[in-house]
C-alpha atoms as a PDB file:
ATOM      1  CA  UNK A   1       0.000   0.000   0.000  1.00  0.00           C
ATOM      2  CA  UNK A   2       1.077   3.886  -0.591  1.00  0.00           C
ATOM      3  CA  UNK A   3       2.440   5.087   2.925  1.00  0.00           C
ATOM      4  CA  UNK A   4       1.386   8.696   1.788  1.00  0.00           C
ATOM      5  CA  UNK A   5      -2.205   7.963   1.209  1.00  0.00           C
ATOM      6  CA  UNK A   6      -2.700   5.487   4.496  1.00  0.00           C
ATOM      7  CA  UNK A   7      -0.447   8.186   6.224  1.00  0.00           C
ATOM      8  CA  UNK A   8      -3.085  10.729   5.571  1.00  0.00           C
ATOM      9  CA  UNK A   9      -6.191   8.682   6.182  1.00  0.00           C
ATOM     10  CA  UNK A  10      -4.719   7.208   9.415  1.00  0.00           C
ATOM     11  CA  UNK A  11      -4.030  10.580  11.494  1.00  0.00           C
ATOM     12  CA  UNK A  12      -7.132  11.610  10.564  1.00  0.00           C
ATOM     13  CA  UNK A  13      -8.776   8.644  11.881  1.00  0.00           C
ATOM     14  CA  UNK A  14      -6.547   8.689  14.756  1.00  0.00           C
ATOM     15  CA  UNK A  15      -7.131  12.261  15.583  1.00  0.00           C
ATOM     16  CA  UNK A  16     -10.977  12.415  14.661  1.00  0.00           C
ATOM     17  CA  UNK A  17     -12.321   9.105  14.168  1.00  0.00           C
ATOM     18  CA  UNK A  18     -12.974   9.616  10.118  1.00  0.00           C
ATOM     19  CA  UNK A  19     -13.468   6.400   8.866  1.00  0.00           C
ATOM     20  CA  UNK A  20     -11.621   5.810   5.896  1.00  0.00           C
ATOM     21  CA  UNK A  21     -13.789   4.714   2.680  1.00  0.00           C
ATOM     22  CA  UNK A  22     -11.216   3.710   0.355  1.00  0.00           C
ATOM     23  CA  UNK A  23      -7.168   2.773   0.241  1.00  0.00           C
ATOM     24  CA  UNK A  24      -5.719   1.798  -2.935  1.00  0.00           C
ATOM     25  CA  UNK A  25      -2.312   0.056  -2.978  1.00  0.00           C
ATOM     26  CA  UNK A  26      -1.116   3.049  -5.098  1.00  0.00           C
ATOM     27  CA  UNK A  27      -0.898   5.620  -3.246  1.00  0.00           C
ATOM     28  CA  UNK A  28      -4.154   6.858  -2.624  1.00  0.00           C
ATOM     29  CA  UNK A  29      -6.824   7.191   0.078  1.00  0.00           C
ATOM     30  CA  UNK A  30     -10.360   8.356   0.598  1.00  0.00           C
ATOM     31  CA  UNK A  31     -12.230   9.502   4.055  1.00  0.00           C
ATOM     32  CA  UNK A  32     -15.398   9.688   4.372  1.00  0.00           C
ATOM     33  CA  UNK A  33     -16.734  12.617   5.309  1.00  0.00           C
ATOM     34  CA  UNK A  34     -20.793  12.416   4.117  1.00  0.00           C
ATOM     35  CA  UNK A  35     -22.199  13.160   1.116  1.00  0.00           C
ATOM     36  CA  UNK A  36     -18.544  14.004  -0.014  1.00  0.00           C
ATOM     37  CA  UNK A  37     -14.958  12.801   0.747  1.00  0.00           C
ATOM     38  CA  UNK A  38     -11.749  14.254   1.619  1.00  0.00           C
ATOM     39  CA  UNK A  39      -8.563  12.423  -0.690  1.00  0.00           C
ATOM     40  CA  UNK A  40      -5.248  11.792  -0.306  1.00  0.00           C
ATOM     41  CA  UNK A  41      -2.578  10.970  -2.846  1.00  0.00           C
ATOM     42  CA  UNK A  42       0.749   9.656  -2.620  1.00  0.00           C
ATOM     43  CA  UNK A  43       3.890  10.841  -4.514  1.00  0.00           C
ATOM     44  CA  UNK A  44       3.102   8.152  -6.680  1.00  0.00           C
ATOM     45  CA  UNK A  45       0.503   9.461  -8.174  1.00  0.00           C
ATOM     46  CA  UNK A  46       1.471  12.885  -7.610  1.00  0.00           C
ATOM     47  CA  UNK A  47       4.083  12.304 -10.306  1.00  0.00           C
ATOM     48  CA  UNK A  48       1.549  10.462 -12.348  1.00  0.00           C
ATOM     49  CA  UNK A  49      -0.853  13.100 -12.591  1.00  0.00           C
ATOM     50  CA  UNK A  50       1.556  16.088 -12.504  1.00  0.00           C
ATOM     51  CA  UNK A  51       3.822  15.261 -14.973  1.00  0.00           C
ATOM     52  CA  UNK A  52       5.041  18.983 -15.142  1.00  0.00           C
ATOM     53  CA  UNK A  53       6.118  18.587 -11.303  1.00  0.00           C
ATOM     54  CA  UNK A  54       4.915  19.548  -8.262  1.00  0.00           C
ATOM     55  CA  UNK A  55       6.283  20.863  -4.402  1.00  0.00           C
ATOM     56  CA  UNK A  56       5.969  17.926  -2.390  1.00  0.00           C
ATOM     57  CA  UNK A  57       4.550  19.016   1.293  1.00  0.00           C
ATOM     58  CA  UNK A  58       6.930  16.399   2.969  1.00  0.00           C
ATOM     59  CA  UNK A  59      10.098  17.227   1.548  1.00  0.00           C
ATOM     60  CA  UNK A  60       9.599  21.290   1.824  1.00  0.00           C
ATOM     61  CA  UNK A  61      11.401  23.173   4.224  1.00  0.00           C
ATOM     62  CA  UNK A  62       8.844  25.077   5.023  1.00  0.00           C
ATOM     63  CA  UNK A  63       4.821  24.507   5.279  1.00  0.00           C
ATOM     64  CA  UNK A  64       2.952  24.523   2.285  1.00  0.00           C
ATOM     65  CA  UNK A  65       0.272  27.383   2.196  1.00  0.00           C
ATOM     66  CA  UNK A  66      -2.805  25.568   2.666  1.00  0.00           C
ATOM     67  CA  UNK A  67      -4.889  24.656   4.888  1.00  0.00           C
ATOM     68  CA  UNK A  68      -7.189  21.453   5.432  1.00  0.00           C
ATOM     69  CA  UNK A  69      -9.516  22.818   8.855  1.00  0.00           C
ATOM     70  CA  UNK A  70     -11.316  20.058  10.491  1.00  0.00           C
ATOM     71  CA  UNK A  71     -13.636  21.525  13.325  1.00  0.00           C
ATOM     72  CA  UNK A  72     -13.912  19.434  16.893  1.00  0.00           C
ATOM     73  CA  UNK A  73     -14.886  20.495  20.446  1.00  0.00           C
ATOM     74  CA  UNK A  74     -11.926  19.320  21.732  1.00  0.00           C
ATOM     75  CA  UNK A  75      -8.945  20.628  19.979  1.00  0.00           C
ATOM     76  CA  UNK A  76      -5.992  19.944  22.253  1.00  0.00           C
ATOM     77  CA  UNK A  77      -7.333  16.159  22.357  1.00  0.00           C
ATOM     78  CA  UNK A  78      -7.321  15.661  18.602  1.00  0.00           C
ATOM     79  CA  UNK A  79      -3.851  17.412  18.129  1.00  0.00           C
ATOM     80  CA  UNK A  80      -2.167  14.971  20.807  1.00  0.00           C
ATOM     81  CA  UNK A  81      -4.045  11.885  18.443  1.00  0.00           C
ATOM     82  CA  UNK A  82      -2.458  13.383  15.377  1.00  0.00           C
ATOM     83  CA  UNK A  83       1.080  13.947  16.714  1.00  0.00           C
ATOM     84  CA  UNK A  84       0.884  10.776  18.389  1.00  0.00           C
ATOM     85  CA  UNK A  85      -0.026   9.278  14.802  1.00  0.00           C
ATOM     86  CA  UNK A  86       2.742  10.646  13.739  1.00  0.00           C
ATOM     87  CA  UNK A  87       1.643  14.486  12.627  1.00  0.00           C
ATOM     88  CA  UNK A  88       4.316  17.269  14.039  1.00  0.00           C
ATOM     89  CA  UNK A  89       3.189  20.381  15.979  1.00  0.00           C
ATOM     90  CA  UNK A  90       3.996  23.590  13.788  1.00  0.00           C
ATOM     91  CA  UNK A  91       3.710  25.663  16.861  1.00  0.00           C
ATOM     92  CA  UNK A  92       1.950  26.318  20.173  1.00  0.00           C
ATOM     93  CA  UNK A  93      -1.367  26.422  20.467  1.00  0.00           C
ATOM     94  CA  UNK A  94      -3.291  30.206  20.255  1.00  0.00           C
ATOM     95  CA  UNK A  95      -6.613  31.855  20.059  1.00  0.00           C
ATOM     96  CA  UNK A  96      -7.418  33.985  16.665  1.00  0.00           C
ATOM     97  CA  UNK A  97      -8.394  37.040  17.342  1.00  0.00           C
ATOM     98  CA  UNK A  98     -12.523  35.813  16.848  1.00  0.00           C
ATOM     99  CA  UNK A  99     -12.133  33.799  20.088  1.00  0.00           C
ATOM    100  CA  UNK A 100     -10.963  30.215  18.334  1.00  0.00           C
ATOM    101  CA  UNK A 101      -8.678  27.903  19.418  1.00  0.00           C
ATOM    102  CA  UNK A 102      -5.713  26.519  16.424  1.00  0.00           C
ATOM    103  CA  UNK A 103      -3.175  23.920  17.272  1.00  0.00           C
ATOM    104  CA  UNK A 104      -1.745  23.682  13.417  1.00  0.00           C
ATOM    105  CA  UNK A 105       0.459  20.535  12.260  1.00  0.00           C
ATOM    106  CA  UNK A 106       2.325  19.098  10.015  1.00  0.00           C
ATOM    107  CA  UNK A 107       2.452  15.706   8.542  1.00  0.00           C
ATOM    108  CA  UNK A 108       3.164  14.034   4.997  1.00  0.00           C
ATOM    109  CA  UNK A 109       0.572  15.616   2.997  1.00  0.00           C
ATOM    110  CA  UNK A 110      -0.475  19.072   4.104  1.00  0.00           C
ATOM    111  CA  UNK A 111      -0.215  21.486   6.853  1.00  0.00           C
ATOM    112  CA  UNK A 112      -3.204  21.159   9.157  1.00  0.00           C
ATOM    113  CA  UNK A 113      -4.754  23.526  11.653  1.00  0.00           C
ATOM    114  CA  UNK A 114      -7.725  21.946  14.508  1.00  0.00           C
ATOM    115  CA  UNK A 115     -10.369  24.670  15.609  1.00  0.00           C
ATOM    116  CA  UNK A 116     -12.670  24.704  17.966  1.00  0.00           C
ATOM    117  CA  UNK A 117     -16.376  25.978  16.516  1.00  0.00           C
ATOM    118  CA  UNK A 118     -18.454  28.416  17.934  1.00  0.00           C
END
């Protein structure tokens, strides 16, 4: 199987309890999130489909600029899942200036930030 993709799909699962709809042995992953999911692909396929190239989030010195929010009640709990899944904190927690708790990290694919709603 792809580490990227099962990466991906497994700190998510770890840190939120996504079930993951789909692995494929080449490098790619689905979560299901409802009517819709959230995907994952490996470097793999990466290369496959971006023949022209492409900045891969894992080997870049810095964080890519995106962002994949997931929203949870308990933020500091699902950021210890992910790091312990293998994620790495970006920085310490804060509050945004609207009142919200972010804990972003890091892992293979993308840079990720947890927020409490409300």
């Amino acid at each position: 199987m792809g580490t990227a993709s099962v990466d991906a799909t497994g700190v998510r699962r770890a840190a939120f309890g996504i079930p993951t709809r789909f692995v494929h042995e080449a490098d790619y992953g689905e979560l299901e999130t409802g009517q819709t999911s959230l995907d994952f692909a490996g470097h793999h396929m990466g290369a496959d489909n971006l023949p022209a190239g492409y900045v891969a989030a894992d080997t870049a010195h810095s964080p890519l600029g995106i962002e994949i929010a997931l929203v949870t009640e308990q933020v500091a709990e699902a950021h210890a899942r992910a790091v312990n899944a293998g994620a790495t904190s970006i920085k310490e927690p804060s509050v945004k200036p609207w009142g919200r708790p972010t804990l972003p990290w890091r892992e293979t694919m993308f840079h990720h930030s947890w927020r409490k709603m409300g």
